[in-house]
C-alpha atoms as a PDB file:
ATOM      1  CA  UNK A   1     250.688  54.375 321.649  1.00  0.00           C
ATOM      2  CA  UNK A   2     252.328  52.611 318.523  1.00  0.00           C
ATOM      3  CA  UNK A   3     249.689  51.421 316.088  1.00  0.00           C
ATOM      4  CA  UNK A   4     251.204  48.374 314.288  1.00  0.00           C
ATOM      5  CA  UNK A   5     249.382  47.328 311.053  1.00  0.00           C
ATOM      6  CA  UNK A   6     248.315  43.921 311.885  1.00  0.00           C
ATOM      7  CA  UNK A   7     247.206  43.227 308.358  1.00  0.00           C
ATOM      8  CA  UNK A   8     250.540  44.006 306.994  1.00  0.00           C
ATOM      9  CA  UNK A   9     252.309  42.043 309.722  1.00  0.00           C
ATOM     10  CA  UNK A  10     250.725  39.123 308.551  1.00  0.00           C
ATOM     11  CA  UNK A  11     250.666  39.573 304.863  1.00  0.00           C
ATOM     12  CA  UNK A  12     254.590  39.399 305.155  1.00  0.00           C
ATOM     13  CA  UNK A  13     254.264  35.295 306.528  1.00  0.00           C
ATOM     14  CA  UNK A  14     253.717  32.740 303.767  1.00  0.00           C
ATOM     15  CA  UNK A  15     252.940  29.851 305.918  1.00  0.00           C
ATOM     16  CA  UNK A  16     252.465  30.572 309.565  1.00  0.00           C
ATOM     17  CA  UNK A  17     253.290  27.344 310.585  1.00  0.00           C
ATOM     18  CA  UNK A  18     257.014  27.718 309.772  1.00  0.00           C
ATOM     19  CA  UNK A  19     258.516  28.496 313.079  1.00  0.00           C
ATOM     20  CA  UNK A  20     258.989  32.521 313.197  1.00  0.00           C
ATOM     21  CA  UNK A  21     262.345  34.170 313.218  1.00  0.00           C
ATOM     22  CA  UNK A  22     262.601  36.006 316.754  1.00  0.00           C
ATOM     23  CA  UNK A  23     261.778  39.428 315.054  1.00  0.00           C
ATOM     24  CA  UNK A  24     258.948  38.181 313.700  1.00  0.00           C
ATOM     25  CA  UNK A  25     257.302  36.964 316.518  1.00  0.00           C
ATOM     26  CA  UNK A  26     258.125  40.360 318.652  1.00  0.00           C
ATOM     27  CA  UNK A  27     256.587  41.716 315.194  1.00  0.00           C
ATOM     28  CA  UNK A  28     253.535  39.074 315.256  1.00  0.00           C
ATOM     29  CA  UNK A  29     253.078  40.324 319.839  1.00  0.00           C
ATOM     30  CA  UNK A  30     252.977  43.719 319.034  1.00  0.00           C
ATOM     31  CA  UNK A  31     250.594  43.776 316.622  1.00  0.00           C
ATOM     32  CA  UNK A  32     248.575  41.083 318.579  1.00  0.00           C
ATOM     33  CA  UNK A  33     248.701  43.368 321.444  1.00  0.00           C
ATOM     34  CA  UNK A  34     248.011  46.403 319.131  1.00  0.00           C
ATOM     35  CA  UNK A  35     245.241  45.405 317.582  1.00  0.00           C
ATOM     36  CA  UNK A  36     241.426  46.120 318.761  1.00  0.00           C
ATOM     37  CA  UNK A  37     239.311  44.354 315.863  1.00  0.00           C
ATOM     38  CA  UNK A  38     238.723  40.762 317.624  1.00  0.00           C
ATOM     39  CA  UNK A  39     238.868  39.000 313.707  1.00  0.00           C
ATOM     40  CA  UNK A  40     242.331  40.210 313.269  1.00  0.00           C
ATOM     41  CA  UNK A  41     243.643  39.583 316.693  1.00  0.00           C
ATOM     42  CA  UNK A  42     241.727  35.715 316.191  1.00  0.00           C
ATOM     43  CA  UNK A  43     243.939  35.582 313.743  1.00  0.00           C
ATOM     44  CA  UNK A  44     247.050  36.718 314.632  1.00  0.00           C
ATOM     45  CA  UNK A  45     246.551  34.307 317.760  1.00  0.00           C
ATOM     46  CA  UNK A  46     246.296  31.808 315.407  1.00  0.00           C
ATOM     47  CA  UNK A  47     249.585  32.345 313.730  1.00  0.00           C
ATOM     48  CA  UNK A  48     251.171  32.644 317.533  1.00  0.00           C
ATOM     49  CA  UNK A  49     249.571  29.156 318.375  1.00  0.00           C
ATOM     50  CA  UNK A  50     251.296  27.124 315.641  1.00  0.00           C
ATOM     51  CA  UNK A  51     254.872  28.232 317.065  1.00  0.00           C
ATOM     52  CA  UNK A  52     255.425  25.754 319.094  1.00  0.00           C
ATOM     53  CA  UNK A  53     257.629  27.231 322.093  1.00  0.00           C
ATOM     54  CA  UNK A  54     255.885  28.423 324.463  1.00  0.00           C
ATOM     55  CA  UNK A  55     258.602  29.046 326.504  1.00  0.00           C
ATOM     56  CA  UNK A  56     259.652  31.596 323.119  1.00  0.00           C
ATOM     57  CA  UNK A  57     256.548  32.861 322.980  1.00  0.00           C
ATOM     58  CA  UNK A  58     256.458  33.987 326.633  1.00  0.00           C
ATOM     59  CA  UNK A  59     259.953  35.738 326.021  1.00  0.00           C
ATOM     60  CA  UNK A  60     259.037  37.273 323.368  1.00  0.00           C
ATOM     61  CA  UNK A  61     255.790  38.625 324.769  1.00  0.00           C
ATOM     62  CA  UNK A  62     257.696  39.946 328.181  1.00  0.00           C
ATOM     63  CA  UNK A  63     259.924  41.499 325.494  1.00  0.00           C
ATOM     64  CA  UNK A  64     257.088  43.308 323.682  1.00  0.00           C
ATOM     65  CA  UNK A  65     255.204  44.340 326.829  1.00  0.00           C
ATOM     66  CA  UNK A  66     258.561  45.520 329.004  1.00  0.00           C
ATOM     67  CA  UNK A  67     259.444  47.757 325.945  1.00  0.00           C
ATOM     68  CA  UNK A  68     255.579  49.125 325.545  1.00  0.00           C
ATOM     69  CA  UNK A  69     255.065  51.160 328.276  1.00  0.00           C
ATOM     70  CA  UNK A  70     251.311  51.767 327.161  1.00  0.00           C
ATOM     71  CA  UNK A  71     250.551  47.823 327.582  1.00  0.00           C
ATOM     72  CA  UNK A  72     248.771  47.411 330.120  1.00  0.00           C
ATOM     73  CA  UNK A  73     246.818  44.205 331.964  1.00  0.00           C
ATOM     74  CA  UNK A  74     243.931  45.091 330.616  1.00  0.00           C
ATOM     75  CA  UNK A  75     245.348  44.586 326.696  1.00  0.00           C
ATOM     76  CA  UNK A  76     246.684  41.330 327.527  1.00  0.00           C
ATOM     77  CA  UNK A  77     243.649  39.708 328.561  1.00  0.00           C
ATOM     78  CA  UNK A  78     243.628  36.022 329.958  1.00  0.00           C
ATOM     79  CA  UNK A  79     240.695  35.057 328.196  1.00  0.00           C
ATOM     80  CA  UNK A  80     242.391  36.282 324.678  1.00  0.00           C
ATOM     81  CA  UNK A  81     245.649  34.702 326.122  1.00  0.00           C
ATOM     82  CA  UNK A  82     243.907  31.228 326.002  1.00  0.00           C
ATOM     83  CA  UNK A  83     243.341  32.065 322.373  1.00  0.00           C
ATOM     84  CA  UNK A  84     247.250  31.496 321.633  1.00  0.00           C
ATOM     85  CA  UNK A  85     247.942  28.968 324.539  1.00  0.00           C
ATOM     86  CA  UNK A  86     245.118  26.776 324.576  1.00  0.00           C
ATOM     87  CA  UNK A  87     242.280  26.148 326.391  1.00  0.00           C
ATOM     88  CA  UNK A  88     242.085  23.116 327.842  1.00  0.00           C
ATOM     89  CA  UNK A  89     242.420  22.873 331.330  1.00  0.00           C
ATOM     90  CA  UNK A  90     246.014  20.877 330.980  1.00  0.00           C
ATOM     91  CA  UNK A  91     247.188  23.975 328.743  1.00  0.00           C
ATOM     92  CA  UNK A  92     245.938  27.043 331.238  1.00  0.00           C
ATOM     93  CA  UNK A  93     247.908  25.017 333.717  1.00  0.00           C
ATOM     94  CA  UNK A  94     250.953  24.645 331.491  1.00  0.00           C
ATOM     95  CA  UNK A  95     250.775  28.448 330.435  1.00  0.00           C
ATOM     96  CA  UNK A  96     250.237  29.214 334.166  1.00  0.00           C
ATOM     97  CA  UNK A  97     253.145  27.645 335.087  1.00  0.00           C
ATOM     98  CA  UNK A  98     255.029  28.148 331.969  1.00  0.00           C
ATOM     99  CA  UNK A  99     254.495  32.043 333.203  1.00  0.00           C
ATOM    100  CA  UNK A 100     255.674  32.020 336.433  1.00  0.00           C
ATOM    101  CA  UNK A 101     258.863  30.547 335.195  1.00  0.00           C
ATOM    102  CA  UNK A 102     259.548  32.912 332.520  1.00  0.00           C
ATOM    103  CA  UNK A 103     258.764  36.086 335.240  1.00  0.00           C
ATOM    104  CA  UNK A 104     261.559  34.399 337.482  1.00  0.00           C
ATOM    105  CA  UNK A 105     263.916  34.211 334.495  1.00  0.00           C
ATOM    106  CA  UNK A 106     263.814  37.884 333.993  1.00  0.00           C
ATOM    107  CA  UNK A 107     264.125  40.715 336.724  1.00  0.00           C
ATOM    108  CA  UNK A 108     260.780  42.750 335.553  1.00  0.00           C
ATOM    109  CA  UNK A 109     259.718  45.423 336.553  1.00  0.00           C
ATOM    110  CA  UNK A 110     255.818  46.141 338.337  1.00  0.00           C
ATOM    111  CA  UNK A 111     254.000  46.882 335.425  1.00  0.00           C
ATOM    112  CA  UNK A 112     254.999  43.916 334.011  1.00  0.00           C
ATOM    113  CA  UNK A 113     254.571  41.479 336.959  1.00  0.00           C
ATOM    114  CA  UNK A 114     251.170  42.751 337.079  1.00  0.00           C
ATOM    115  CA  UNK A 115     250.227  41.669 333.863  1.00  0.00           C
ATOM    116  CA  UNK A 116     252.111  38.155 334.074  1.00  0.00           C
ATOM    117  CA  UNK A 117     249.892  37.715 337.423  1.00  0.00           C
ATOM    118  CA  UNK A 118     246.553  38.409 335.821  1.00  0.00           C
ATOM    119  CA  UNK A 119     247.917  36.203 333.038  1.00  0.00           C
ATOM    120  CA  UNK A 120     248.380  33.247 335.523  1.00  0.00           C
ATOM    121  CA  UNK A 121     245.268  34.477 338.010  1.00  0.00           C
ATOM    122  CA  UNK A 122     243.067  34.577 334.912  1.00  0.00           C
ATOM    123  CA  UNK A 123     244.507  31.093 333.224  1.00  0.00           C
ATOM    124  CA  UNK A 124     244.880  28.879 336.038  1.00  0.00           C
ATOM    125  CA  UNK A 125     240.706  30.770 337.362  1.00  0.00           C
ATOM    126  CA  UNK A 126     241.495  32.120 340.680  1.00  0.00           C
ATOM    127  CA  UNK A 127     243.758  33.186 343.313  1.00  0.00           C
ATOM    128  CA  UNK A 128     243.505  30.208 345.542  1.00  0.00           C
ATOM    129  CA  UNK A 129     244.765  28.108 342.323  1.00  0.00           C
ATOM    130  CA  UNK A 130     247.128  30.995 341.502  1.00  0.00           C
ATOM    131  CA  UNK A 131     248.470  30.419 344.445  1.00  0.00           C
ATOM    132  CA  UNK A 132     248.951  26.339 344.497  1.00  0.00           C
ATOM    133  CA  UNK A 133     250.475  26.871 340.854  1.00  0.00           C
ATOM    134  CA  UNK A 134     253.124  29.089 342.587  1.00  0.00           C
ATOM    135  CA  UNK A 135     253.924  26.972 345.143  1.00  0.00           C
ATOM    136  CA  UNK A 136     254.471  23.781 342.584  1.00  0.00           C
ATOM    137  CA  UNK A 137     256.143  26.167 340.765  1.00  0.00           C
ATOM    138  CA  UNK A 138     258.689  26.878 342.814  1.00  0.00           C
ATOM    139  CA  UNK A 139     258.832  23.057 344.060  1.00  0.00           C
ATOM    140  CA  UNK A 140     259.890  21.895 340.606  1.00  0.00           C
ATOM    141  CA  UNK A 141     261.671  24.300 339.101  1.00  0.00           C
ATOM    142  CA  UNK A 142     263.578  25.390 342.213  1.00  0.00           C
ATOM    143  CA  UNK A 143     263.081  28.706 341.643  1.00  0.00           C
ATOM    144  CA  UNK A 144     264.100  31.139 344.848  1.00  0.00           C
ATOM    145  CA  UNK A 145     261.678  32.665 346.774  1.00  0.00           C
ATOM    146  CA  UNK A 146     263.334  36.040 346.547  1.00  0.00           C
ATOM    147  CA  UNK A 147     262.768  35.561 342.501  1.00  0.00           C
ATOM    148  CA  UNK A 148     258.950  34.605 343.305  1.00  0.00           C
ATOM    149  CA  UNK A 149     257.916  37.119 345.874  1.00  0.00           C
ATOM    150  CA  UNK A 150     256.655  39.569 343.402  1.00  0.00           C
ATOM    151  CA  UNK A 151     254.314  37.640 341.714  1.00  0.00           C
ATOM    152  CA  UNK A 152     253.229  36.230 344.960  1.00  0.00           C
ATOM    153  CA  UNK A 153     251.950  39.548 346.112  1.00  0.00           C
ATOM    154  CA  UNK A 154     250.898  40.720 342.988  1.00  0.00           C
ATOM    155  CA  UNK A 155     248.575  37.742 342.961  1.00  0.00           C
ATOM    156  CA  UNK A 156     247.479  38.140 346.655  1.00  0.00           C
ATOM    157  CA  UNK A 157     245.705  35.791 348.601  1.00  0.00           C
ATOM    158  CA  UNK A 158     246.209  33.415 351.244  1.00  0.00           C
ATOM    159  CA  UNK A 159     247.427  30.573 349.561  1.00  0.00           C
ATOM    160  CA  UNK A 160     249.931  32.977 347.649  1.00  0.00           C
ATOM    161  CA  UNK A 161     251.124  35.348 350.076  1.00  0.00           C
ATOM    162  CA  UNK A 162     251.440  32.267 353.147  1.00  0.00           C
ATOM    163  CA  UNK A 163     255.195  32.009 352.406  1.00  0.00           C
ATOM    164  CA  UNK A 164     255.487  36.035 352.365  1.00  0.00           C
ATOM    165  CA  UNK A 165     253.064  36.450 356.655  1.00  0.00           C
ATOM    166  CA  UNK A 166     255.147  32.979 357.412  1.00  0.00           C
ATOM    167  CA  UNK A 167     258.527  34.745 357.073  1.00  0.00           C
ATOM    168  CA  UNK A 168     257.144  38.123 358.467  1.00  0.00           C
ATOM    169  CA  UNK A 169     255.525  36.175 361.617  1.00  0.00           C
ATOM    170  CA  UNK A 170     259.010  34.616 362.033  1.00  0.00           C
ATOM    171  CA  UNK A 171     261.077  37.328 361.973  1.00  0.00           C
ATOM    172  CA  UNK A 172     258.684  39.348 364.130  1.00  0.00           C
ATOM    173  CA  UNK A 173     257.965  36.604 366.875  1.00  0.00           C
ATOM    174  CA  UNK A 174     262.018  35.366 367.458  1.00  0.00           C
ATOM    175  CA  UNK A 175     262.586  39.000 369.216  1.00  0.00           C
ATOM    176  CA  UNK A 176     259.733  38.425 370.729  1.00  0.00           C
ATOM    177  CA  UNK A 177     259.837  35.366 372.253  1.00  0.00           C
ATOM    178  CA  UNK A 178     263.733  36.223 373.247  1.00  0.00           C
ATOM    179  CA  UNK A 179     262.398  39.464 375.118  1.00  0.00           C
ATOM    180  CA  UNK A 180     259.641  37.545 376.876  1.00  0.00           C
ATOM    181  CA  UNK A 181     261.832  34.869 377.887  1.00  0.00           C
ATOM    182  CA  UNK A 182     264.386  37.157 378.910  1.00  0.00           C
ATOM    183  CA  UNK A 183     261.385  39.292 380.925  1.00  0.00           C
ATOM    184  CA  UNK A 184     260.367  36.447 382.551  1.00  0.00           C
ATOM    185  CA  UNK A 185     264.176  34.812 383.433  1.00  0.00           C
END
């Protein structure tokens, strides 16, 4: 595991409101991600929350954590997540959403789907909701189902996975019902 000084990282920012170069927000991730003392990582949140882009800040994270082998779901909590996103419940939705469109921009692999769906399981507080966030997801931001499918079963349940049986059942059932018909003809 890389152990980023999170200390230092910081030091080198004057105002962390100015919006961060993108090297300094992969810089500003990794240590977030890095570090285990919850003061530090309250503040480095803090510095990630002023940048405005969240759509950035979500590249730049999928960046950090598709290069980091050792990341795992467990280091990018939800709950800490909040900490940079908001917490509101307009803001988990946002991020939630905000998520699933930034892991259908990029071809990812498992390890990193599986963090982005306990990011939007644990922001949007369930499965069931998980699920409804994908599907209004892919409603208004056209995305493909092919692109979705991942994070659909990575998030499981019934409201996520419906699309996934529906398209099994279909493609199971047409042979079906052509050999019946043709049994009974």
């Amino acid at each position: 595991m890389v152990r980023v000084n999170a200390a230092g990282v910081l030091a080198k920012f004057s105002d962390i409101r100015a919006p961060f170069e993108e090297s300094e927000m992969r810089q500003i991730w990794e240590a977030w991600i890095a570090e285990s003392d919850p003061a530090v990582r309250s503040c480095l949140a803090k510095a990630l929350k002023f940048q405005v882009n969240n759509e950035r800040k979500l590249d730049k994270l999928i960046e950090v954590t598709e290069r980091a082998s050792w990341v795992t779901r467990d280091l990018i909590a939800e709950h800490l997540l909040i900490n940079v996103f908001g917490d509101s419940q307009e803001q988990r939705r946002t991020l939630a959403l905000a998520v699933i469109g930034a892991a259908c921009r990029n071809r990812l692999d498992e390890r990193t789907v599986e963090i982005l769906a306990g990011i939007i399981v644990g922001s949007s507080g369930g499965t069931k909701q998980a699920g409804r966030l994908i599907e209004d997801a892919q409603a208004v931001q056209k995305v493909d189902e092919y692109d979705i499918r991942p994070l659909r079963v990575e998030i499981g349940g019934s409201v996520a996975l419906r699309p996934v049986t529906q398209q099994l059942e279909n493609r199971l059932l047409d042979p079906l019902d052509a050999l019946a018909h043709n049994c009974h003809s």
